[in-house]
C-alpha atoms as a PDB file:
ATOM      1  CA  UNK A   1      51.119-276.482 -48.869  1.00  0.00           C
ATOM      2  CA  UNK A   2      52.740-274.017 -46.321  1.00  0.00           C
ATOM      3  CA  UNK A   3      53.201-274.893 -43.093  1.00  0.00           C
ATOM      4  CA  UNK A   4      51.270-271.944 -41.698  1.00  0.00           C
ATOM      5  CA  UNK A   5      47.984-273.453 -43.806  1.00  0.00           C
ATOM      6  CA  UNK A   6      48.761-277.328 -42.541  1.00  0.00           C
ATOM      7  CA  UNK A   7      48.630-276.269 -38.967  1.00  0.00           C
ATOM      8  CA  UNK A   8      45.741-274.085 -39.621  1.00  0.00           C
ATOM      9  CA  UNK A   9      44.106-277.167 -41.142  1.00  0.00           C
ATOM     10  CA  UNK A  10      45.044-279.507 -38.424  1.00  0.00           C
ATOM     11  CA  UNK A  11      44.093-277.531 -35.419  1.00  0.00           C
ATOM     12  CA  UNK A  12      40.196-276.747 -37.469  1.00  0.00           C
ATOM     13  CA  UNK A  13      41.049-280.779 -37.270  1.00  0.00           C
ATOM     14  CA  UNK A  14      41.550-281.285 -34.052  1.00  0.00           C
ATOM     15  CA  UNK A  15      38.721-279.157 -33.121  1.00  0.00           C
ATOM     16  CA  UNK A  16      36.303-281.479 -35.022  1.00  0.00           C
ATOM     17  CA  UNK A  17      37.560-284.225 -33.173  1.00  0.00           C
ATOM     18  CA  UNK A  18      36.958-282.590 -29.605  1.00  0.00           C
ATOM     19  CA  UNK A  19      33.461-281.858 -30.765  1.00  0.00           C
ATOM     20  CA  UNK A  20      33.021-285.502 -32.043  1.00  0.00           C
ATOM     21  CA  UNK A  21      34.322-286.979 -28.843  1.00  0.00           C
ATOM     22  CA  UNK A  22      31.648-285.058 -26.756  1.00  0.00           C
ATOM     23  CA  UNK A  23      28.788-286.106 -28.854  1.00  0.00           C
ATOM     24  CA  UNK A  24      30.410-289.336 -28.837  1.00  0.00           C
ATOM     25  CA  UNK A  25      31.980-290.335 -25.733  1.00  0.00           C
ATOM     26  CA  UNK A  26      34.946-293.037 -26.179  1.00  0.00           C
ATOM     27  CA  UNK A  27      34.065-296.789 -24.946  1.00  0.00           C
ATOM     28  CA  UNK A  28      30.653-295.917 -26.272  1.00  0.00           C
ATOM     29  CA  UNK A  29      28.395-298.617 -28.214  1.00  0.00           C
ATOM     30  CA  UNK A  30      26.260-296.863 -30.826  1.00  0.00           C
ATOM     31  CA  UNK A  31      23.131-298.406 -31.625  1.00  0.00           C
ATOM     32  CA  UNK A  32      21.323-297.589 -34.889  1.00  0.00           C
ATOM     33  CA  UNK A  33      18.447-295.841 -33.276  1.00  0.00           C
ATOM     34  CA  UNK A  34      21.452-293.816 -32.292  1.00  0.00           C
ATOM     35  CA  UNK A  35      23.285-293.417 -35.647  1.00  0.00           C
ATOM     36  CA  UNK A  36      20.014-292.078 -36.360  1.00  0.00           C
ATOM     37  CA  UNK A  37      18.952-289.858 -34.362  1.00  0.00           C
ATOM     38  CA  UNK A  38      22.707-288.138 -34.551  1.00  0.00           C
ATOM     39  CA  UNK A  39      22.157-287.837 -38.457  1.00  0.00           C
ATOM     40  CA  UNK A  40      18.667-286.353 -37.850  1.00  0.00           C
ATOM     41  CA  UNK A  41      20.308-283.899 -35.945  1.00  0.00           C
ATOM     42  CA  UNK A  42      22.610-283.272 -38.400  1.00  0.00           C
ATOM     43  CA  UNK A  43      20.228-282.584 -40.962  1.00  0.00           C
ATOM     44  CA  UNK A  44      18.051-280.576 -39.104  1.00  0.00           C
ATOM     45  CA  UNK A  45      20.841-278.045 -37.865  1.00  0.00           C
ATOM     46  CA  UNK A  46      22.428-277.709 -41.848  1.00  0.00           C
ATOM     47  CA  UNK A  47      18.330-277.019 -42.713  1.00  0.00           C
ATOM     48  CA  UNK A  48      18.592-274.274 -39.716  1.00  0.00           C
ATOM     49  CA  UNK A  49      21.769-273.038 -41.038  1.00  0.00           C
ATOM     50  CA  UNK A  50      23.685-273.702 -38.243  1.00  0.00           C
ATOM     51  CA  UNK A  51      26.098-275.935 -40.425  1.00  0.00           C
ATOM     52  CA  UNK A  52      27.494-276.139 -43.884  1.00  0.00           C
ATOM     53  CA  UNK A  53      29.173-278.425 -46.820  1.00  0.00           C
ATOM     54  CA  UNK A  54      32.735-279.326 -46.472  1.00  0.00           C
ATOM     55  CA  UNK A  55      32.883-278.588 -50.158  1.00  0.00           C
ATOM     56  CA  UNK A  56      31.449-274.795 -48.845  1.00  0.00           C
ATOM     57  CA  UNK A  57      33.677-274.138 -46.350  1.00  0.00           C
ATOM     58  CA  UNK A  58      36.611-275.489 -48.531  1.00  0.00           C
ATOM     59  CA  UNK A  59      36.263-273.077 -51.133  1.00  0.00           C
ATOM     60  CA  UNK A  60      35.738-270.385 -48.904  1.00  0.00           C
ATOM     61  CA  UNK A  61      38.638-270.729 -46.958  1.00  0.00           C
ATOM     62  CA  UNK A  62      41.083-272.711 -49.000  1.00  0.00           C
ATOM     63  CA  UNK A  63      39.961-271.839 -52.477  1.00  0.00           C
ATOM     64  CA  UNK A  64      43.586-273.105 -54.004  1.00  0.00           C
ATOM     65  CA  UNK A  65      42.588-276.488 -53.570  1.00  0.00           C
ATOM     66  CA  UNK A  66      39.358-277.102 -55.404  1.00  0.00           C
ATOM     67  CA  UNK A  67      39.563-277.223 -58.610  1.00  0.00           C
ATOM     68  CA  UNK A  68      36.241-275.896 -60.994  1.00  0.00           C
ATOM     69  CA  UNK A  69      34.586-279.296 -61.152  1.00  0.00           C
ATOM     70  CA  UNK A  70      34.528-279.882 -57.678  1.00  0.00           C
ATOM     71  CA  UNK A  71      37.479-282.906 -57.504  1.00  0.00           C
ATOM     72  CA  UNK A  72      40.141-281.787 -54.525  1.00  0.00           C
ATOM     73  CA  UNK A  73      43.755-281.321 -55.324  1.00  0.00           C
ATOM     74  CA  UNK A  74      45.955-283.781 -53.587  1.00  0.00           C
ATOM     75  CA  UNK A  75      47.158-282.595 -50.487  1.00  0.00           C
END
């Protein structure tokens, strides 16, 4: 992998991350109710479109590592 794409990957990465910590504030006990209702949110934004598959958004953007029957290259 170049190290153009491995920084490209890392900071799409690192953005995740940010995201995750604002849903999901550090020092934070999740409860299942909550587990919950963040999955249910999850699921209704991919049904809205708002989201996609990794496996989607893998071949779209980094189409040199997925193979044909769907198992990921090493990286």
């Amino acid at each position: 992998m170049s190290p153009k794409t491995e920084a490209k990957i890392l900071r799409k990465l690192e953005r995740i991350e940010k995201l995750l910590i604002k849903v999901i504030p550090q020092k934070t006990e999740l409860t299942e109710e909550d587990v919950l209702k963040i999955i249910e949110e999850g699921n209704r934004e991919y049904r809205e479109g708002k989201t996609e598959d990794l496996e989607v958004w893998l071949k779209r953007e980094y189409p040199q590592y997925v193979k044909k029957n769907r198992a990921f290259h090493k990286v």
